[in-house]
N, C-alpha and C. Protein backbone atom coordinates (compact mmCIF):
# COMPACT_ATOMS: atom_id res chain seq x y z
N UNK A 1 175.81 85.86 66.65
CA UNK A 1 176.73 85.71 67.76
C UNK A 1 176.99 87.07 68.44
N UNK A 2 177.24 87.92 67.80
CA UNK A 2 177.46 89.39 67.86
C UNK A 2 176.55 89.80 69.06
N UNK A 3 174.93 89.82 68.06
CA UNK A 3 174.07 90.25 69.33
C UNK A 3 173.84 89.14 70.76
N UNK A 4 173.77 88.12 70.30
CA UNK A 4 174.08 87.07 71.64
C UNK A 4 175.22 88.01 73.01
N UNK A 5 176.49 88.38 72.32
CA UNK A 5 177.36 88.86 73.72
C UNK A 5 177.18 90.22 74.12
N UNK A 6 176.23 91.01 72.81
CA UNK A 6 175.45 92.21 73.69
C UNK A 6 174.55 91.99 74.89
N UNK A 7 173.57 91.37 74.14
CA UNK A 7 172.45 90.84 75.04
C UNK A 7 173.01 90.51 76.43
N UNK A 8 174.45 89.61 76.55
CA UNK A 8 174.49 89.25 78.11
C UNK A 8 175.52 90.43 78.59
N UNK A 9 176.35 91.06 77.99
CA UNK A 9 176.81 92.07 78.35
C UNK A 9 175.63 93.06 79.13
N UNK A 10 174.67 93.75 78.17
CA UNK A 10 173.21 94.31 78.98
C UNK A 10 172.61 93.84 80.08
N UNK A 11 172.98 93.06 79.94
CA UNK A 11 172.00 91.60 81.26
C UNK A 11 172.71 91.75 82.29
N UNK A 12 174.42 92.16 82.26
CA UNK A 12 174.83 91.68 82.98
C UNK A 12 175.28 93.07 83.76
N UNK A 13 174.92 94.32 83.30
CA UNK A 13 174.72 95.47 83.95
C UNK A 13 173.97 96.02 84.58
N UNK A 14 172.68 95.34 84.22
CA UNK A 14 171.45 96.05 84.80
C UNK A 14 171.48 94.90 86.03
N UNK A 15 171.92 94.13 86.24
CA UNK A 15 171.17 93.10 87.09
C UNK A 15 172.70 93.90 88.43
N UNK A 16 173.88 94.40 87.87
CA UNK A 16 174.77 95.09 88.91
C UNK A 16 173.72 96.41 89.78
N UNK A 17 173.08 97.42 89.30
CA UNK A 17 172.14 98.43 88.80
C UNK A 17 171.22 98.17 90.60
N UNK A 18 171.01 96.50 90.84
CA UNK A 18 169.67 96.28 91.88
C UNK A 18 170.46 96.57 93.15
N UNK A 19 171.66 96.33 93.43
CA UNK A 19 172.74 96.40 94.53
C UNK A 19 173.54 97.99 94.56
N UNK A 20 173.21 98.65 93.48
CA UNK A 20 173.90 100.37 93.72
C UNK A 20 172.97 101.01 94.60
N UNK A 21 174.09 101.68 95.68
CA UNK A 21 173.53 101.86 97.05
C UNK A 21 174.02 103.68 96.53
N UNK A 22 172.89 104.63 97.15
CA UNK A 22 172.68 105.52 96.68
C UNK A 22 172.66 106.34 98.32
N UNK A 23 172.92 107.86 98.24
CA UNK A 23 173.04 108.53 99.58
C UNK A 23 171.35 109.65 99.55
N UNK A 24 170.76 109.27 100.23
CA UNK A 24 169.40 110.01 100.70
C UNK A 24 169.81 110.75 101.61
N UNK A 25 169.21 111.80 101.54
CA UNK A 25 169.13 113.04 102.26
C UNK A 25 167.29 113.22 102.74
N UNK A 26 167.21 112.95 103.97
CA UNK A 26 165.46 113.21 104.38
C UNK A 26 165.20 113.21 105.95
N UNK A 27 163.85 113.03 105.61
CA UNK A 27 163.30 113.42 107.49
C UNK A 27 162.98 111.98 107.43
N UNK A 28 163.19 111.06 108.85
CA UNK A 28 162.91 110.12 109.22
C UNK A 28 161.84 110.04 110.21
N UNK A 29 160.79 109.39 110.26
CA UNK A 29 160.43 108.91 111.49
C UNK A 29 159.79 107.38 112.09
N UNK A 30 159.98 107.24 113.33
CA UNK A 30 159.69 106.04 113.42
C UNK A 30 159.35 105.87 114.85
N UNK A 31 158.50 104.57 114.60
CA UNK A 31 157.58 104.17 116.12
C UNK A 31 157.19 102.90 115.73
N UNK A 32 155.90 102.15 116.34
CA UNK A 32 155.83 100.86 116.46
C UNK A 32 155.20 100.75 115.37
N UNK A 33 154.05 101.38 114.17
CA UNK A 33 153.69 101.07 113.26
C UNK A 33 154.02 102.25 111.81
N UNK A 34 155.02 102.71 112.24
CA UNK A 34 155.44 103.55 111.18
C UNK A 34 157.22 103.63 111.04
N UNK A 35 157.37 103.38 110.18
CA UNK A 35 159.14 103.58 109.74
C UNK A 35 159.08 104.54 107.99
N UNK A 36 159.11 105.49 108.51
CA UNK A 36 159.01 106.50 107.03
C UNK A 36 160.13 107.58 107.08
N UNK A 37 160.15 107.67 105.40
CA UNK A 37 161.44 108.49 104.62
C UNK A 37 160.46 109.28 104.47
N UNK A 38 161.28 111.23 104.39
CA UNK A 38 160.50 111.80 103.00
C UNK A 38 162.13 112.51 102.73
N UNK A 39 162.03 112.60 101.65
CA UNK A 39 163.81 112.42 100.37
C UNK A 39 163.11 114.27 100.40
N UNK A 40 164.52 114.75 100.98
CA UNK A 40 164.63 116.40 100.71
C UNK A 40 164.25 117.00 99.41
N UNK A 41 165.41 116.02 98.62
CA UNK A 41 165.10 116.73 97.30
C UNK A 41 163.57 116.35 96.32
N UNK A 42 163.25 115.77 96.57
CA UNK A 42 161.82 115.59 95.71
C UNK A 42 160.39 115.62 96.31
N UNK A 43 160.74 115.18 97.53
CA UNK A 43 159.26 114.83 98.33
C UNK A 43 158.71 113.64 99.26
N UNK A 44 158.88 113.12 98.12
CA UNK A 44 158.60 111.37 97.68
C UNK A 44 158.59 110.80 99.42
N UNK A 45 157.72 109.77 100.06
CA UNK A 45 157.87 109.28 101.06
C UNK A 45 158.11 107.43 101.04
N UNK A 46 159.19 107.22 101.76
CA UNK A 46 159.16 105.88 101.26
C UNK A 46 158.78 105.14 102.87
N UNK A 47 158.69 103.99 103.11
CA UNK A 47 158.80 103.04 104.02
C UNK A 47 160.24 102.74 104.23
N UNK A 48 160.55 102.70 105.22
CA UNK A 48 162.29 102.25 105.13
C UNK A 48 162.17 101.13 106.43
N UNK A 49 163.07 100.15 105.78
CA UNK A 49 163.65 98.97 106.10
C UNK A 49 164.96 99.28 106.42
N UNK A 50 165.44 98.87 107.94
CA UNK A 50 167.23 99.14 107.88
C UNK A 50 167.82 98.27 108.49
N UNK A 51 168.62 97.81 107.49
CA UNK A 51 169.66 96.96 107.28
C UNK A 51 171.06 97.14 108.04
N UNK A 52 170.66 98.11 108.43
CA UNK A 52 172.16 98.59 109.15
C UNK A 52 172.29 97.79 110.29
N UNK A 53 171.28 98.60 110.53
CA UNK A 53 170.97 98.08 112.38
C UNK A 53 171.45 99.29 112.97
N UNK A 54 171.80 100.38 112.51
CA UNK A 54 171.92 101.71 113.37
C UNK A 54 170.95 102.76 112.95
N UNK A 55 170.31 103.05 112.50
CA UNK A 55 169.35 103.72 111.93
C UNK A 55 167.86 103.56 113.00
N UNK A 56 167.67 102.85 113.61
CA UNK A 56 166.48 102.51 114.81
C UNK A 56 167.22 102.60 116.11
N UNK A 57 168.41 102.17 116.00
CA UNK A 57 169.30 101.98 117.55
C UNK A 57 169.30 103.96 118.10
N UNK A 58 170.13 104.17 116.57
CA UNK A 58 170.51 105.81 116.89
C UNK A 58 169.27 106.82 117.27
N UNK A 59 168.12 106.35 117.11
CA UNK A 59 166.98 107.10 116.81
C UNK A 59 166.41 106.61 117.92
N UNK A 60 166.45 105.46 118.62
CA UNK A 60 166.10 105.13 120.43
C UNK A 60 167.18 106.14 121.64
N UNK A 61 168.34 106.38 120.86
CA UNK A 61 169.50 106.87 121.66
C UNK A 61 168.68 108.52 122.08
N UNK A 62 168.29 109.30 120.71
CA UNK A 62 168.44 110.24 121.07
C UNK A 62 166.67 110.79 121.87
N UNK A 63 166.35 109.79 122.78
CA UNK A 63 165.62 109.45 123.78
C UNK A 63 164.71 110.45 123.82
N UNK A 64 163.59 111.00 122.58
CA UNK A 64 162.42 111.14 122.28
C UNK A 64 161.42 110.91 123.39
N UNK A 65 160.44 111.34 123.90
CA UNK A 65 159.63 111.34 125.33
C UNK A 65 158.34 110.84 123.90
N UNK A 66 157.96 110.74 123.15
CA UNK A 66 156.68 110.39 121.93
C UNK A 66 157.71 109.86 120.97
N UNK A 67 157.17 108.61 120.53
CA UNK A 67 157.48 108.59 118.93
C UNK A 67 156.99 108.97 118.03
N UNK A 68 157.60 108.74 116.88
CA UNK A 68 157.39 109.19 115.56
C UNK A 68 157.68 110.98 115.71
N UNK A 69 158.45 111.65 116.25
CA UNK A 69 159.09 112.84 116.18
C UNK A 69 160.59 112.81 115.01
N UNK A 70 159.93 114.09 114.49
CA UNK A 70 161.00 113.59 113.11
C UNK A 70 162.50 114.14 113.54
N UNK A 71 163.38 113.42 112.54
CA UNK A 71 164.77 113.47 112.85
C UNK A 71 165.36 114.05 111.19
N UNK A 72 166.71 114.52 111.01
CA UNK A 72 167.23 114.90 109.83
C UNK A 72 167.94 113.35 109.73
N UNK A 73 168.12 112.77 108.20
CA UNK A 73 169.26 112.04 108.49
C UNK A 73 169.93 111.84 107.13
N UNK A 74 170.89 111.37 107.01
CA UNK A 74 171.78 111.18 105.68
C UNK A 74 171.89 109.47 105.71
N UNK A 75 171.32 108.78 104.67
CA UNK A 75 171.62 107.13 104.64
C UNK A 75 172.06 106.71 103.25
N UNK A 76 173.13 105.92 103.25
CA UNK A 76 172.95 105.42 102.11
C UNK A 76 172.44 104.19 102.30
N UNK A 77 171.85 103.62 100.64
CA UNK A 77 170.36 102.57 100.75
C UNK A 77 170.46 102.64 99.47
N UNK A 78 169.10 101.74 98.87
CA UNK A 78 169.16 101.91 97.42
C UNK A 78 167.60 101.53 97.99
N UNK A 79 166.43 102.20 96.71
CA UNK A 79 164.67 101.92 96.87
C UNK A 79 164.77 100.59 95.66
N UNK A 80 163.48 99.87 97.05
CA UNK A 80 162.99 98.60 95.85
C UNK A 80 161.21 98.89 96.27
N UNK A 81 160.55 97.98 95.39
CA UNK A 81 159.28 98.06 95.43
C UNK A 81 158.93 97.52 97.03
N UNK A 82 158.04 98.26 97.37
CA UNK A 82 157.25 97.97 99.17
C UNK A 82 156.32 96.09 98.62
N UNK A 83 156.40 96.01 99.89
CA UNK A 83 155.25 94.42 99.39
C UNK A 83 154.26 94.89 99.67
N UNK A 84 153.11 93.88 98.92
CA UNK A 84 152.02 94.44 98.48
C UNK A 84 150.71 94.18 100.00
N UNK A 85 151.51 93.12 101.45
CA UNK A 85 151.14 93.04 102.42
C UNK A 85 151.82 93.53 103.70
N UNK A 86 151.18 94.25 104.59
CA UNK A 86 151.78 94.04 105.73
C UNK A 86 151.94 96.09 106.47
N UNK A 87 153.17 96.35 106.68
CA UNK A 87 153.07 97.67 107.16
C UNK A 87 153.44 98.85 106.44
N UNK A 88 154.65 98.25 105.56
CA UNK A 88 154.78 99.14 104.23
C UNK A 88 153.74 99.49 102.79
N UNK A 89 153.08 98.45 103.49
CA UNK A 89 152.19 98.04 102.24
C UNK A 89 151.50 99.10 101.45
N UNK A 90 151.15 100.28 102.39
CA UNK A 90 150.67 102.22 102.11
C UNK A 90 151.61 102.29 100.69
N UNK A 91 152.82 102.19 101.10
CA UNK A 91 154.04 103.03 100.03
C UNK A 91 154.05 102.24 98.99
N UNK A 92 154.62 102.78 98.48
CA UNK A 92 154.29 101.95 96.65
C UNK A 92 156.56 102.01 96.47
N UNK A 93 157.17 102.39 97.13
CA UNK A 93 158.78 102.05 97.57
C UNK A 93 158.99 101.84 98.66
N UNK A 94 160.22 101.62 99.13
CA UNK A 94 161.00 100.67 100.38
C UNK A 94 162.30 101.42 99.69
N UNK A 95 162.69 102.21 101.11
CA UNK A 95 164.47 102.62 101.42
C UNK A 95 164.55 101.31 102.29
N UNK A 96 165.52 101.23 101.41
CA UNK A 96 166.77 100.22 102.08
C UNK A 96 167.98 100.70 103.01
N UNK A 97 168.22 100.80 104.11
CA UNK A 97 169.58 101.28 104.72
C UNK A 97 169.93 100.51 105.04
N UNK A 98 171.17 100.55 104.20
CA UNK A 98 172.83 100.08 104.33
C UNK A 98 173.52 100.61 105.16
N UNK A 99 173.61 101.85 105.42
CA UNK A 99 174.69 102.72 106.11
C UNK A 99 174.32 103.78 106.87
N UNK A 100 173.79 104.58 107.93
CA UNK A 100 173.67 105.23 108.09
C UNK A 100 175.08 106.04 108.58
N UNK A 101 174.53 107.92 107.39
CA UNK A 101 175.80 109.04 107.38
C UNK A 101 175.62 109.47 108.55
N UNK A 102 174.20 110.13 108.60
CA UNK A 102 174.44 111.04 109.54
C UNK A 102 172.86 111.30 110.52
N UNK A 103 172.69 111.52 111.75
CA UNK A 103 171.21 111.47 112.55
C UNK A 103 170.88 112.85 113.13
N UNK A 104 170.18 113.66 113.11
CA UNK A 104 170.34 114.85 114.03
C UNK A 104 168.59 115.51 114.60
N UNK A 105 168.74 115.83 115.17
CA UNK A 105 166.95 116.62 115.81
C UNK A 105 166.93 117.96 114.94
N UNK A 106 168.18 118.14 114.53
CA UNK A 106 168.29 119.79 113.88
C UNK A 106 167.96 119.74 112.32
N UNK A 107 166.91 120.06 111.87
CA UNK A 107 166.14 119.95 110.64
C UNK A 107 166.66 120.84 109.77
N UNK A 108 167.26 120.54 108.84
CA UNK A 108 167.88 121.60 108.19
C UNK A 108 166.54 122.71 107.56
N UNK A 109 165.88 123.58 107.88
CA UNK A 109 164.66 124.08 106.57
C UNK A 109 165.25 124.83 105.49
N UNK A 110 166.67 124.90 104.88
CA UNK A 110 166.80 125.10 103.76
C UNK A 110 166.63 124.24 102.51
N UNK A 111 166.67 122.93 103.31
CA UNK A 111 166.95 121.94 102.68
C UNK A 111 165.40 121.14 102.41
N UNK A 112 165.00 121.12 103.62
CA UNK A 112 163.66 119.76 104.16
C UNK A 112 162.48 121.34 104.58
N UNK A 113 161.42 121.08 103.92
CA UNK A 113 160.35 121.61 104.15
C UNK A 113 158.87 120.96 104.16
């Protein structure tokens, strides 16, 4: 019985774990066949999906003459696996944005290189 209410206790943390929304720090860019992260602190490039709905709006605003010119931005999101068809399909993760912090043309290079 004991281990029975571990077991769903465990179960019932990790499955909280898929919905923790996390704050990225990276260069964005985006155009008609590309929507890409690269995360300051590690490298890593993801495909990003946004959920916000301000994260593509804000990034039409600040009225780019070419796309895919990179931007700084702060989002929170949480990464799930990319599908295995379609435009993400390159990346082997998917940023999720929930929230976008913050959008700017001004690249930090202490930070993003």
């Amino acid at each position: 019985m004991i281990l029975l209410v571990i077991t769903v206790a465990c179960s019932c943390n990790n499955s909280g774990n898929k919905d923790h929304t996390v704050v990225f720090k990276g260069i964005y860019s985006f155009g008609p066949e590309v929507k890409s992260f690269k995360d300051c602190d590690n490298g890593r490039e993801f495909w990003v999906t946004d959920s916000s709905k301000q994260l593509e709006l804000k990034y039409s605003q600040l009225n780019f003459e070419k796309p895919y010119e990179p931007v700084y931005v702060e989002v929170e999101g949480m990464k799930i696996h990319s599908d295995k068809e379609g435009l993400g399909s390159e990346y082997d993760s998917t940023l999720v944005v929930k929230k976008l912090i913050k959008i700017t043309k001004e690249i930090p290079q202490d930070m993003c290189r």
